[in-house]
N, C-alpha and C. Protein backbone atom coordinates (compact mmCIF):
# COMPACT_ATOMS: atom_id res chain seq x y z
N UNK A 1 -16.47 -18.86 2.57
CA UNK A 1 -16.15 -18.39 1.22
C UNK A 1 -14.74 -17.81 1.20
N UNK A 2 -13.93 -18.29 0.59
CA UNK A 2 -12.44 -17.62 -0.03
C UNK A 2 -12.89 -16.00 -0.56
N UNK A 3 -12.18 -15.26 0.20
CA UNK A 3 -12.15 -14.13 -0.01
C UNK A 3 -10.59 -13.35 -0.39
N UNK A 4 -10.43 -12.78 -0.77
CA UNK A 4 -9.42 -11.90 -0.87
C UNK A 4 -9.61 -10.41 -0.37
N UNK A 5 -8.53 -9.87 0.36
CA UNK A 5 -8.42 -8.98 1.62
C UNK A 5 -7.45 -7.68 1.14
N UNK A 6 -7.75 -7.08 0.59
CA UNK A 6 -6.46 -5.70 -0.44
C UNK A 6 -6.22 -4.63 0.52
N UNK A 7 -5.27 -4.39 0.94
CA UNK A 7 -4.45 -3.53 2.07
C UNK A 7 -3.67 -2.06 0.86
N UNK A 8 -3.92 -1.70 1.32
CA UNK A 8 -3.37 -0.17 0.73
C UNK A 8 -2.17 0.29 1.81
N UNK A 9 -1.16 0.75 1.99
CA UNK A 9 -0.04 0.94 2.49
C UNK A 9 0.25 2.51 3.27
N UNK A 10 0.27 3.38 2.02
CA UNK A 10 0.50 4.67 2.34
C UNK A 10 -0.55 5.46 3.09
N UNK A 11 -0.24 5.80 4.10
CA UNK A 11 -1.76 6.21 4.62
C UNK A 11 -2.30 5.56 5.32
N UNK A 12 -2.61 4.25 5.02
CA UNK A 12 -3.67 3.43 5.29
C UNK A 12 -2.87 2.67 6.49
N UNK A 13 -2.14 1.73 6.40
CA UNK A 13 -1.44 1.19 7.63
C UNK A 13 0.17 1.45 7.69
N UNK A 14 0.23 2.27 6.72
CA UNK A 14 1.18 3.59 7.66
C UNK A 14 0.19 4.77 7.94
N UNK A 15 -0.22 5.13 9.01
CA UNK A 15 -0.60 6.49 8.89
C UNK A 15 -0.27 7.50 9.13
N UNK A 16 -0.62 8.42 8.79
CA UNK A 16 0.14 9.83 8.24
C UNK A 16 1.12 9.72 7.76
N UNK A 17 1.49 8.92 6.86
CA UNK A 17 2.82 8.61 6.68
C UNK A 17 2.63 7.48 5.38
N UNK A 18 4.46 7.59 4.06
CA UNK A 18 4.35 6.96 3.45
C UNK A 18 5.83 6.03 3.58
N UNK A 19 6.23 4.88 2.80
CA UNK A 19 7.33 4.14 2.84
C UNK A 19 8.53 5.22 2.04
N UNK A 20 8.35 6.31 1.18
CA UNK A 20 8.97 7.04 0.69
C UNK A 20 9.56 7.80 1.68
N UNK A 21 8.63 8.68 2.93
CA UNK A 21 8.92 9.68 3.92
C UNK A 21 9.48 8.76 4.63
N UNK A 22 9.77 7.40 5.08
CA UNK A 22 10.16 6.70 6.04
C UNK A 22 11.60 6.66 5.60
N UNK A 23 11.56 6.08 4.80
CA UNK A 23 13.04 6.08 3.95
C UNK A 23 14.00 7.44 4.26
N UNK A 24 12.80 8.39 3.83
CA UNK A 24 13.72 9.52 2.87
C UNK A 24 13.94 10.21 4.90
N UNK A 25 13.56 9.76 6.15
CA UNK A 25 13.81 10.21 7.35
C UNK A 25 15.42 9.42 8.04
N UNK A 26 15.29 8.12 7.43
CA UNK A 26 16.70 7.74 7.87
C UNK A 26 17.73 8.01 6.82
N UNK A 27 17.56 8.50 5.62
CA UNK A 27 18.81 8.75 5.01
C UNK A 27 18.98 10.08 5.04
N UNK A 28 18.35 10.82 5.87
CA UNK A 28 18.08 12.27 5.77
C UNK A 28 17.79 13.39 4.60
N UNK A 29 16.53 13.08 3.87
CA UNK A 29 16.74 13.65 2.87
C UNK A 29 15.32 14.27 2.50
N UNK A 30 14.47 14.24 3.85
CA UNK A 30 13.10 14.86 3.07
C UNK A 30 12.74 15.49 2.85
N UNK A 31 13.55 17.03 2.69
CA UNK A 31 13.12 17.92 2.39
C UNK A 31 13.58 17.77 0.87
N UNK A 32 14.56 16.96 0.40
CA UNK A 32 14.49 16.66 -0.92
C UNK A 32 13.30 16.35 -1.96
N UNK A 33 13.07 14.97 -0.91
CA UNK A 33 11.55 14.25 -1.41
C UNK A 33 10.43 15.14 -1.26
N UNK A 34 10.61 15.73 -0.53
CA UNK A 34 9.10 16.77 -0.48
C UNK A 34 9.08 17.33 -1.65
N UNK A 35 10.31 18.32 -2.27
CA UNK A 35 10.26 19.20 -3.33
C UNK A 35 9.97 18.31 -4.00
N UNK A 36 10.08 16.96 -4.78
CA UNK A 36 10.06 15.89 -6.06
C UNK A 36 8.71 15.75 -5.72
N UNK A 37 7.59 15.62 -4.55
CA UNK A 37 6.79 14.96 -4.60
C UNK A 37 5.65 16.42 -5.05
N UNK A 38 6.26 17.70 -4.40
CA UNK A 38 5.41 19.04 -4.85
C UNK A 38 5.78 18.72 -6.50
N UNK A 39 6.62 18.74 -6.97
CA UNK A 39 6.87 19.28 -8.22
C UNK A 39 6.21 17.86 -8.99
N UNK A 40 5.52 16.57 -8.36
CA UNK A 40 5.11 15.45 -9.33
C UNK A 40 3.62 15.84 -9.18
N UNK A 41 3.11 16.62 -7.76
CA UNK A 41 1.55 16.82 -7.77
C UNK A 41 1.50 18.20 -8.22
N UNK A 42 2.62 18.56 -9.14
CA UNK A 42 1.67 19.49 -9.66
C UNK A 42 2.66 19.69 -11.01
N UNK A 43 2.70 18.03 -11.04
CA UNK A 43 2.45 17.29 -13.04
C UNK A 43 3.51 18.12 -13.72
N UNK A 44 4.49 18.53 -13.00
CA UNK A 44 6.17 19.01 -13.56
C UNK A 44 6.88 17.72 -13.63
N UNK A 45 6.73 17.09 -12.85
CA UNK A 45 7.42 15.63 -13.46
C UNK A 45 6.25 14.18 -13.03
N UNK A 46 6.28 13.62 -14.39
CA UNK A 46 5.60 12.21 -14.57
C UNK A 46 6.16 10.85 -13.61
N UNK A 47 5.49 10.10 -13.78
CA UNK A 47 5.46 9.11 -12.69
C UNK A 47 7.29 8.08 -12.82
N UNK A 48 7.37 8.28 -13.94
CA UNK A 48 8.92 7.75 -14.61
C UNK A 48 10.15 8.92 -13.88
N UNK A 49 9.87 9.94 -14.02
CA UNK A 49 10.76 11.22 -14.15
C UNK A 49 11.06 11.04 -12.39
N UNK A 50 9.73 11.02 -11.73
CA UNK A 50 9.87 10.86 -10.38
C UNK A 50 10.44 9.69 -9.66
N UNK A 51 10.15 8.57 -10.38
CA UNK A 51 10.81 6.99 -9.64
C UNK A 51 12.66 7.04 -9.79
N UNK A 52 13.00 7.55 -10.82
CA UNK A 52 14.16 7.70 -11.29
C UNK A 52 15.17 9.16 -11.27
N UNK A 53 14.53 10.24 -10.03
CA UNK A 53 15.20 11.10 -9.68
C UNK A 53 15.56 10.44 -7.87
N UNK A 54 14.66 9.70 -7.42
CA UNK A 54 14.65 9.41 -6.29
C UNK A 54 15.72 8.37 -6.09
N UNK A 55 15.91 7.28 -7.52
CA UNK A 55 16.83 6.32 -7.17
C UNK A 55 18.25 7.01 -7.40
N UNK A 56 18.02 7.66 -8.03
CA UNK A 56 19.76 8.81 -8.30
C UNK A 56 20.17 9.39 -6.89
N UNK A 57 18.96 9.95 -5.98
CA UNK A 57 19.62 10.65 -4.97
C UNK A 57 19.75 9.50 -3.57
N UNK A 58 19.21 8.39 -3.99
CA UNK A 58 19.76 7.92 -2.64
C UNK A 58 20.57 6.31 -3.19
N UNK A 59 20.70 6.30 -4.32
CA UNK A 59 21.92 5.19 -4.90
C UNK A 59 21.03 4.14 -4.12
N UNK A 60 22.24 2.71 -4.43
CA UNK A 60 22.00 1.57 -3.44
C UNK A 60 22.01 1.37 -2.11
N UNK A 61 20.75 0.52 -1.66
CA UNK A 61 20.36 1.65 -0.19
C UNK A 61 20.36 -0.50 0.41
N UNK A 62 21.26 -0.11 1.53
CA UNK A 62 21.66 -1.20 2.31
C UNK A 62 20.27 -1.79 3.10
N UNK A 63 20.35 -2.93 2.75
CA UNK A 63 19.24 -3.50 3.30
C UNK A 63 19.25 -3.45 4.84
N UNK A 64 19.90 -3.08 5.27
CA UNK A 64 19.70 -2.67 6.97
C UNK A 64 18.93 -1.75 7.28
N UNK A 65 19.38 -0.30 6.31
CA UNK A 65 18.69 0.93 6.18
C UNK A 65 17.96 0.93 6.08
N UNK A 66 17.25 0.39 4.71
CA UNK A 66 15.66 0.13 4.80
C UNK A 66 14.84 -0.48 5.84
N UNK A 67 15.95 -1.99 6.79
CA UNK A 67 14.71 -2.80 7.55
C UNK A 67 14.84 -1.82 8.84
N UNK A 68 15.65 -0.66 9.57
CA UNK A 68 15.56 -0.20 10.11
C UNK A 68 14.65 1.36 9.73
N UNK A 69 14.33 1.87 9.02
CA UNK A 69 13.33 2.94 8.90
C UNK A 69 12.04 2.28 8.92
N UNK A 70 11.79 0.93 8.62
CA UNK A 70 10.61 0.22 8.32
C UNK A 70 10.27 0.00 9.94
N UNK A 71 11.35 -0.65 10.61
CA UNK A 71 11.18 -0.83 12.10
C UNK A 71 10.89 0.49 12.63
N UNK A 72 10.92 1.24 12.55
CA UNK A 72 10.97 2.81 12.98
C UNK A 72 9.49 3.48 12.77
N UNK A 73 8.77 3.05 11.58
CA UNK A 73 7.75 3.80 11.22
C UNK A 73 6.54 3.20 12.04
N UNK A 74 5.88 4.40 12.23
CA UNK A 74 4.62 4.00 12.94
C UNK A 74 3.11 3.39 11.95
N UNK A 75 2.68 2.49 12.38
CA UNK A 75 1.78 1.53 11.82
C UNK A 75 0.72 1.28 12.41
N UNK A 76 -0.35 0.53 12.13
CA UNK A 76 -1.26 0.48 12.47
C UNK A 76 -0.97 -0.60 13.39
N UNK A 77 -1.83 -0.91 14.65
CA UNK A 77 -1.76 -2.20 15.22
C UNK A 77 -2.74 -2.98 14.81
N UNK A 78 -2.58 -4.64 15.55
CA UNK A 78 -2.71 -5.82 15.52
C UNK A 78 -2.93 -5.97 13.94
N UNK A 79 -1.79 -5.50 13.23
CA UNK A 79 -1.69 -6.35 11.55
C UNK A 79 -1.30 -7.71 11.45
N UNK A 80 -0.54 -8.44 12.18
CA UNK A 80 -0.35 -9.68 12.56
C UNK A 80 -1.74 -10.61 13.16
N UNK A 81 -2.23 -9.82 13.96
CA UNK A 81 -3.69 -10.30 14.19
C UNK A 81 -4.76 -10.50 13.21
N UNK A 82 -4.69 -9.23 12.35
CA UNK A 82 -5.66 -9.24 11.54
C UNK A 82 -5.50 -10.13 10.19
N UNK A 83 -4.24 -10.43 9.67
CA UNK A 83 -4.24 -10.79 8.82
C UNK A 83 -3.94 -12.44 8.99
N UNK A 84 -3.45 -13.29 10.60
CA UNK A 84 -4.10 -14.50 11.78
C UNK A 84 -5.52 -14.56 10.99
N UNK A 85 -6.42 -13.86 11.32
CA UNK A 85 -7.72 -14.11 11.30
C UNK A 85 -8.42 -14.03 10.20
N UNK A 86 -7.70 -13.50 8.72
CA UNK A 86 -8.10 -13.75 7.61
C UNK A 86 -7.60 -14.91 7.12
N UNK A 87 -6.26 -15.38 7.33
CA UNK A 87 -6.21 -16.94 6.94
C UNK A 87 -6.92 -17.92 7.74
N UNK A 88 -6.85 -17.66 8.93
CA UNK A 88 -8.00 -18.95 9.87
C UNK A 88 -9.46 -19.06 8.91
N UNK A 89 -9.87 -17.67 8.30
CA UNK A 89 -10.83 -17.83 7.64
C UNK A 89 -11.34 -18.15 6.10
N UNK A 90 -10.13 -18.73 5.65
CA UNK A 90 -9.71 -19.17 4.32
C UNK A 90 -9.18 -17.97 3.17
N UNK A 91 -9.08 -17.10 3.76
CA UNK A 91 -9.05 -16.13 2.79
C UNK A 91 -7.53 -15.55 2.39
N UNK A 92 -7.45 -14.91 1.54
CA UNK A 92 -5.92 -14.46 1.09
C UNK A 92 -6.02 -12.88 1.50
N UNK A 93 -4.85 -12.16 1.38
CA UNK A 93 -4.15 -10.80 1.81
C UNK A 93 -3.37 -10.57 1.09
N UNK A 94 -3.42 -9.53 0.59
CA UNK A 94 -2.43 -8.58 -0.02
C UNK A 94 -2.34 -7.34 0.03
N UNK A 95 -1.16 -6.47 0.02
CA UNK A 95 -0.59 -5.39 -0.08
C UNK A 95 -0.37 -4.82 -1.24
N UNK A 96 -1.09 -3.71 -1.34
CA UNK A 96 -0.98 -3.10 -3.12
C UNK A 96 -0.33 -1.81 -2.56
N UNK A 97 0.71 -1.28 -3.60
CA UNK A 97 1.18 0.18 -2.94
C UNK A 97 1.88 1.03 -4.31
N UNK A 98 1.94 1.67 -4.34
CA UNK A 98 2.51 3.14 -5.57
C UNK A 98 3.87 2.98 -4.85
N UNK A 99 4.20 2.62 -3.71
CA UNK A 99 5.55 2.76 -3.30
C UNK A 99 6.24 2.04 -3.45
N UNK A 100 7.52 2.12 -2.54
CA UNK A 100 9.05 0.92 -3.64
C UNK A 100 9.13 0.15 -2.44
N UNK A 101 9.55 -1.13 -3.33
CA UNK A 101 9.33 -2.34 -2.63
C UNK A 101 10.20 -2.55 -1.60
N UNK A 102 11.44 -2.25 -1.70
CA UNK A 102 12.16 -1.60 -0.47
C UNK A 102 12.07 -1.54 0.71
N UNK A 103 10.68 -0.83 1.03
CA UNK A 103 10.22 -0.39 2.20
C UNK A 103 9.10 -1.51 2.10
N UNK A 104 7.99 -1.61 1.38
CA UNK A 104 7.16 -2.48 1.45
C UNK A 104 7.05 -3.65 1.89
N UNK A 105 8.33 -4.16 1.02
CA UNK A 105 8.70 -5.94 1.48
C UNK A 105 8.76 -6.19 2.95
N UNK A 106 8.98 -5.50 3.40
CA UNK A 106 8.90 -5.92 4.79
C UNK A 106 7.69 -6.37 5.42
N UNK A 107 6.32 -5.95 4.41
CA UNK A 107 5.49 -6.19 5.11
C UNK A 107 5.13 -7.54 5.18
N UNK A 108 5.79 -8.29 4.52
CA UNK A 108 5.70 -9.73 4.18
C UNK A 108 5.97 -10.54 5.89
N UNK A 109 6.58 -9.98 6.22
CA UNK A 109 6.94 -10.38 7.50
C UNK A 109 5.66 -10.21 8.70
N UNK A 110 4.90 -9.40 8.44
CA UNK A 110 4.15 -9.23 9.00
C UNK A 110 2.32 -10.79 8.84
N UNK A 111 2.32 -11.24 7.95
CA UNK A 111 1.71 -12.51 7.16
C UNK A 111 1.25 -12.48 5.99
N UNK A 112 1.39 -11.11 5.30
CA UNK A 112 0.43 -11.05 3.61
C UNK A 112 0.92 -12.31 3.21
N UNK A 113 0.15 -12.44 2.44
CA UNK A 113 0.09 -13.29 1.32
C UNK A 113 1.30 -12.69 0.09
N UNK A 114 0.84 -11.68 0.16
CA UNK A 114 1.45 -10.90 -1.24
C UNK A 114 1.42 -9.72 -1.01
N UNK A 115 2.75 -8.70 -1.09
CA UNK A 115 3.00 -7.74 -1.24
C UNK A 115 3.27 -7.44 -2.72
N UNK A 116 2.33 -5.79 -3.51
CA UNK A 116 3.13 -5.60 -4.48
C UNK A 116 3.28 -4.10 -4.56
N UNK A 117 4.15 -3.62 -5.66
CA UNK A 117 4.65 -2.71 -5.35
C UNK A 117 5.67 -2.01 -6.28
N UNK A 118 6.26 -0.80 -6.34
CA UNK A 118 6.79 -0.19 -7.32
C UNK A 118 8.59 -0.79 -7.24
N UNK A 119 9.11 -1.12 -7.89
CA UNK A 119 10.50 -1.55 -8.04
C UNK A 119 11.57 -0.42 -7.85
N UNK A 120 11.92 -0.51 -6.80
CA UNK A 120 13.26 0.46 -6.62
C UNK A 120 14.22 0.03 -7.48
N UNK A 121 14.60 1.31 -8.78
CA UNK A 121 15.09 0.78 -10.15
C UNK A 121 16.97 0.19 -9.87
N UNK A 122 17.53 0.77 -8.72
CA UNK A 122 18.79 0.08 -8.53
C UNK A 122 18.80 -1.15 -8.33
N UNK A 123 17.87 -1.93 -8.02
CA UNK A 123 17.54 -3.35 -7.13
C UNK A 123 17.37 -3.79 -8.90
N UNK A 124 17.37 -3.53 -9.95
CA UNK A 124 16.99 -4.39 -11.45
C UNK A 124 17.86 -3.57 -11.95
N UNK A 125 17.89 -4.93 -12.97
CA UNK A 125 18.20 -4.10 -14.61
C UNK A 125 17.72 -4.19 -14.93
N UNK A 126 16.52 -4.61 -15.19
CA UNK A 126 15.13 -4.00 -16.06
C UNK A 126 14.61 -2.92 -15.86
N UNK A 127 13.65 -2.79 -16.55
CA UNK A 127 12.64 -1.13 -16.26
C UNK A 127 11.78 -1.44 -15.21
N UNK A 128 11.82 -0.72 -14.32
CA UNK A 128 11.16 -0.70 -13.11
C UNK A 128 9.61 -1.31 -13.57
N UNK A 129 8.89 -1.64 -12.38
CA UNK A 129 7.37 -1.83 -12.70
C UNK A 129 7.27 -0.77 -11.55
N UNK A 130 6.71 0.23 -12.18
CA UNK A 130 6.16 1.51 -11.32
C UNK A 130 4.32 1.21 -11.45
N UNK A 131 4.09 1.35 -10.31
CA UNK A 131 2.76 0.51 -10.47
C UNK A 131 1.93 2.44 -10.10
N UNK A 132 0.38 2.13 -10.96
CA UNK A 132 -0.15 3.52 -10.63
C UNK A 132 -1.48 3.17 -9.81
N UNK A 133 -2.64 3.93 -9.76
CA UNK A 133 -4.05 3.58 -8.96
C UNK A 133 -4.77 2.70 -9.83
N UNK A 134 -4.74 2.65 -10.94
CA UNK A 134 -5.51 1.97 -12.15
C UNK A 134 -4.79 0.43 -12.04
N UNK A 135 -3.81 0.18 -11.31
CA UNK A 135 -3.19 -1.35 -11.21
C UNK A 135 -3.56 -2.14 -10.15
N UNK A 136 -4.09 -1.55 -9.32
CA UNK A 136 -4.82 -1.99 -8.08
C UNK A 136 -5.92 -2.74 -8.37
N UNK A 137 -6.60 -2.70 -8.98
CA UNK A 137 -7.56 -3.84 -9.85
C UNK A 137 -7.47 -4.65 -10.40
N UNK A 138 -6.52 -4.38 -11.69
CA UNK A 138 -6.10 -5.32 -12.41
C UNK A 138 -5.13 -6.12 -11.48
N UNK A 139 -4.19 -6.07 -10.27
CA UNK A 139 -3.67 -7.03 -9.94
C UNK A 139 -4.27 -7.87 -8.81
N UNK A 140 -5.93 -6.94 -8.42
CA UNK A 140 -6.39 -8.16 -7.58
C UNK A 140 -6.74 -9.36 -8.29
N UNK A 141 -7.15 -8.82 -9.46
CA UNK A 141 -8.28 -9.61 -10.12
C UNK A 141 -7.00 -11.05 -10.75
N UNK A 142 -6.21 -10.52 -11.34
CA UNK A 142 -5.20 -11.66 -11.29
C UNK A 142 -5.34 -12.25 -10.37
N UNK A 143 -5.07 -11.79 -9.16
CA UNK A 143 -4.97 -13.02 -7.64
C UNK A 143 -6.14 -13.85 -7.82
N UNK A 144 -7.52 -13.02 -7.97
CA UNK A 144 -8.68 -13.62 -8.09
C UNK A 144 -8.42 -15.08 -8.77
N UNK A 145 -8.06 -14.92 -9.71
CA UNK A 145 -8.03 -15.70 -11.30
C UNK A 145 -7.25 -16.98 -10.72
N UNK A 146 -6.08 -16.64 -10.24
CA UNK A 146 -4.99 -17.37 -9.70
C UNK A 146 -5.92 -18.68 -8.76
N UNK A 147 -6.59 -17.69 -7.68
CA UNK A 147 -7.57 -18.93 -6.34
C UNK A 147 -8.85 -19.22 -7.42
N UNK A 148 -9.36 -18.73 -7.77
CA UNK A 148 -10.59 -19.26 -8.81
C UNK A 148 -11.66 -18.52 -7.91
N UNK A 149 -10.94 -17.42 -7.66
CA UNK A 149 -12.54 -16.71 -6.39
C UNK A 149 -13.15 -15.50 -7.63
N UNK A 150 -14.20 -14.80 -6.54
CA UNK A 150 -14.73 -14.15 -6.98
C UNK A 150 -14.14 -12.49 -6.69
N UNK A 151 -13.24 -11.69 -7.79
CA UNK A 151 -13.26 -10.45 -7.51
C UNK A 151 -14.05 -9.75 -7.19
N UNK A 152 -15.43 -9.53 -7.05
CA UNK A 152 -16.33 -8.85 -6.82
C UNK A 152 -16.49 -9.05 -5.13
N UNK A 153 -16.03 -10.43 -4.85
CA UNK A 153 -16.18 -10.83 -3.15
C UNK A 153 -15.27 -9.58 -2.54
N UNK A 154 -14.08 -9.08 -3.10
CA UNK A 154 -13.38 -8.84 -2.14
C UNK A 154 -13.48 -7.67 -1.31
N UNK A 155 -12.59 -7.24 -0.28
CA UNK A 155 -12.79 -6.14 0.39
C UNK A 155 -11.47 -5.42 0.42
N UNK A 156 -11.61 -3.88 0.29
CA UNK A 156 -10.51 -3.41 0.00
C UNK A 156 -10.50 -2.61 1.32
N UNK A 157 -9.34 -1.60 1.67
CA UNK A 157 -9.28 -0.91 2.96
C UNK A 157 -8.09 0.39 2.34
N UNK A 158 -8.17 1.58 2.27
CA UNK A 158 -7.57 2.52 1.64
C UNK A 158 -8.01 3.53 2.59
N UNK A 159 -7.47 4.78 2.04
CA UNK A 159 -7.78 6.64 2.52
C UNK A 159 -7.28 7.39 1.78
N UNK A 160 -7.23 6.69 0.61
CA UNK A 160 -7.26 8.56 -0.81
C UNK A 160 -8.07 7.95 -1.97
N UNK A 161 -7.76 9.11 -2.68
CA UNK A 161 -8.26 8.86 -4.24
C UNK A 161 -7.37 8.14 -4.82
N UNK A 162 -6.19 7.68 -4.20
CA UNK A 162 -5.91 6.73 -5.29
C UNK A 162 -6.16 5.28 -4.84
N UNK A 163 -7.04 5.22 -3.94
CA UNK A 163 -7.65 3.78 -3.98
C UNK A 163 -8.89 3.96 -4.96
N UNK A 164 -9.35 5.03 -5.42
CA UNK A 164 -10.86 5.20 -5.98
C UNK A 164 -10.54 3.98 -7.18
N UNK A 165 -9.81 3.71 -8.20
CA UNK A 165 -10.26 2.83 -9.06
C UNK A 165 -10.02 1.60 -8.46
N UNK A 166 -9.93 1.29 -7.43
CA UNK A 166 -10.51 0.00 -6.61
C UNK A 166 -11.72 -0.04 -5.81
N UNK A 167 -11.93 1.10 -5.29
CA UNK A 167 -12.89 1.19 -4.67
C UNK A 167 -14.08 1.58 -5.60
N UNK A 168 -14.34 1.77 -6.30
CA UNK A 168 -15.12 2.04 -7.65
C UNK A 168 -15.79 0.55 -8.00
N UNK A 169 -15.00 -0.47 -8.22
CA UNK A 169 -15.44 -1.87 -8.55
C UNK A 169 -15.89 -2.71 -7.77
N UNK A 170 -15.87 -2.22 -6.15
CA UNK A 170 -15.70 -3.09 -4.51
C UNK A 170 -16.80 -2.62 -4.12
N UNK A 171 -17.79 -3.28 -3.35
CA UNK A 171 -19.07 -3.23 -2.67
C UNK A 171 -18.84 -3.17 -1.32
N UNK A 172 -17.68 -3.99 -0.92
CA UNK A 172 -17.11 -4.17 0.33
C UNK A 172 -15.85 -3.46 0.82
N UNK A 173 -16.24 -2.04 1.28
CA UNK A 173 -14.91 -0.94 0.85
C UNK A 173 -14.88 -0.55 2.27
N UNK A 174 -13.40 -0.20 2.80
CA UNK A 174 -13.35 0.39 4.08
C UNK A 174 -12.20 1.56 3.87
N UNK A 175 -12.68 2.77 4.42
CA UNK A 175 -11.86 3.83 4.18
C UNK A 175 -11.16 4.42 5.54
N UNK A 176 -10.07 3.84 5.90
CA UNK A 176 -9.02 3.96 6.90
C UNK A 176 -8.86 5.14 7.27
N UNK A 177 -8.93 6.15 8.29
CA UNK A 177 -8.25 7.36 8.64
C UNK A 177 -8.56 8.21 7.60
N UNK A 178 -9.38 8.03 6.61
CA UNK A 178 -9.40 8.52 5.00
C UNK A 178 -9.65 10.03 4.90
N UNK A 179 -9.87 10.41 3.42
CA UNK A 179 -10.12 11.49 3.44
C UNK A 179 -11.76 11.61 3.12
N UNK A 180 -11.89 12.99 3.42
CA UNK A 180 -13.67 13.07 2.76
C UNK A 180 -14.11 12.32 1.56
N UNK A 181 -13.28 12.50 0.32
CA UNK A 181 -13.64 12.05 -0.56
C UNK A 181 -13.54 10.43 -0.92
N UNK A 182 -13.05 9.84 -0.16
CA UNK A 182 -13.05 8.37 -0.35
C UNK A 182 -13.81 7.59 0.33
N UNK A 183 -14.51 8.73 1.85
CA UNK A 183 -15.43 7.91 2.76
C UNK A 183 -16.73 8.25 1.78
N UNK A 184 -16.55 9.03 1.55
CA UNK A 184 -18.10 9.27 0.14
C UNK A 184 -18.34 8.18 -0.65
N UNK A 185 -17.38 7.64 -0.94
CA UNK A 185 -17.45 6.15 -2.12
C UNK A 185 -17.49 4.81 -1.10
N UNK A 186 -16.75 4.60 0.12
CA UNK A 186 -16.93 3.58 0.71
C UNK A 186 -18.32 3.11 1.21
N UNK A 187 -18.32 1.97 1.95
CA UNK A 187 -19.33 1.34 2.17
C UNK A 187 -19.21 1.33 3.60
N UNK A 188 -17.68 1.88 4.83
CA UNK A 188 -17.74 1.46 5.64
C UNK A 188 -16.89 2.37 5.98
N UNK A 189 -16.39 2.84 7.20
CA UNK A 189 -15.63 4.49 7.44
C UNK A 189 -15.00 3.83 8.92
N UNK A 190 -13.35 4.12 8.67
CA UNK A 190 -13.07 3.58 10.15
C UNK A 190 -11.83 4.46 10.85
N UNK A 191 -12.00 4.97 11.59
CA UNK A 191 -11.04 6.30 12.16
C UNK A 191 -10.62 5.56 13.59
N UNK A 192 -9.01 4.88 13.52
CA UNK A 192 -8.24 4.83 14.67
C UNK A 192 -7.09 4.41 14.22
N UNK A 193 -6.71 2.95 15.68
CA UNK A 193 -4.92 2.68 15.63
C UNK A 193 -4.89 1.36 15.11
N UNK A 194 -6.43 0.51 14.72
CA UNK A 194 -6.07 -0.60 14.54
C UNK A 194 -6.67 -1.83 13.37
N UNK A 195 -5.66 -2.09 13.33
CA UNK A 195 -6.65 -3.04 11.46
C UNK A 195 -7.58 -3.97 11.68
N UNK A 196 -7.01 -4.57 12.98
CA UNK A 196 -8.34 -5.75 13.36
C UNK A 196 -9.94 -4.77 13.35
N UNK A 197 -9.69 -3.69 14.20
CA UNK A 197 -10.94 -2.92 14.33
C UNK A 197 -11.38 -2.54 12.96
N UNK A 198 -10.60 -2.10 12.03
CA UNK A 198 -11.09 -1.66 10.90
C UNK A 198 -12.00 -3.05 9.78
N UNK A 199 -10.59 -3.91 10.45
CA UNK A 199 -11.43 -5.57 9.36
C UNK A 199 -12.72 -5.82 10.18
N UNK A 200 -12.79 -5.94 11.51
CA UNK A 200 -14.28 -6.51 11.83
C UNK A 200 -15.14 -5.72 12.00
N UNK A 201 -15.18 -4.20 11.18
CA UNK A 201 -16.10 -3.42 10.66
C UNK A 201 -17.20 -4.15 9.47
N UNK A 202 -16.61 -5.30 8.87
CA UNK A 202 -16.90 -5.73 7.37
C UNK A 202 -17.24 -6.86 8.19
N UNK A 203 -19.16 -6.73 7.92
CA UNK A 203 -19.87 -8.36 8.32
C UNK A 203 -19.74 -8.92 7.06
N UNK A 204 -19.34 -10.01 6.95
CA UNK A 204 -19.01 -10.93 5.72
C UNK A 204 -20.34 -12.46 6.22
């Protein structure tokens, strides 16, 4: 059965760690980002206010910079393996993330299918697509639509509440390194270094 395979980023196969803090460690600036990210969790500035103070303080950011903090950050192992063994098994992969694509895209290199992700607003002249937790659904289910599978098949893999409105609709849920409150909603609880271990938690 064609399945589709939803990877969560922050946290999840970065752990302890997000593509924002990775960034904001090689341009030296996280004690910046920390204050923007205190002052967004506690709803002094909105999800707009925040994407667009961050692209002001670090301008156009050289694509070296980014593929070197990305090389730098610690990750989960055998993601190359794991996501080998979801295409051998007909199935698709993707990367959903609140973070900027910047850092993300790289993961493409690794075999997703599809990375998506918030638009670092210097990289457009359009209005960013700042993606929130409530988009994580709606853009599997597109993919769904796209292969002609079944959204309800799929399996998601996260560790916060902001996977909950995916994990809310998913039967087949794995909660990575997570927190209390998301192993409460999962179906499957997986605490280490590696994604293969976490995917062949899920008998399909």
């Amino acid at each position: 059965m064609k399945r589709l395979f939803i990877f969560d980023m922050d946290g999840t196969i970065l752990p302890d760690s997000t593509g924002l803090i990775e960034l904001a460690k090689e341009l030296g600036t996280v004690e910046q980002l920390l204050e923007f990210e205190k002052c967004f969790s506690e709803r002094k500035l909105n999800t707009l206010e925040f994407t667009n103070l961050i692209s002001e303080m670090w301008g156009k950011i050289d694509p070296e910079t980014s593929f070197q903090a990305f090389k730098k950050s610690k990750k989960l192992n055998d993601i190359s393996k794991c996501l080998r063994e979801i295409k051998d098994r007909d199935g698709i992969s993707c990367l959903i993330t609140m973070s900027q694509d910047i850092f993300a895209n790289h993961f493409l290199s690794f075999g997703f299918n599809y990375v998506f992700s918030t638009n670092y607003p210097p990289n457009t002249k359009l209005n960013p697509r700042i993606l929130s937790p409530k988009d994580k659904p709606l853009i599997a289910k597109d993919i769904c639509q796209k292969y002609g599978i079944d959204f309800f098949d799929s399996v998601a893999f996260g560790d916060s509440l902001s996977d909950e409105p995916l994990f809310n609709e998913l039967t087949e849920t794995v909660a990575v390194n997570a927190s209390l409150a998301l192993q409460e909603i999962s179906k499957y609880s997986y605490t280490g270094n590696s994604m293969l271990e976490a995917y062949n938690l899920v008998k399909l």
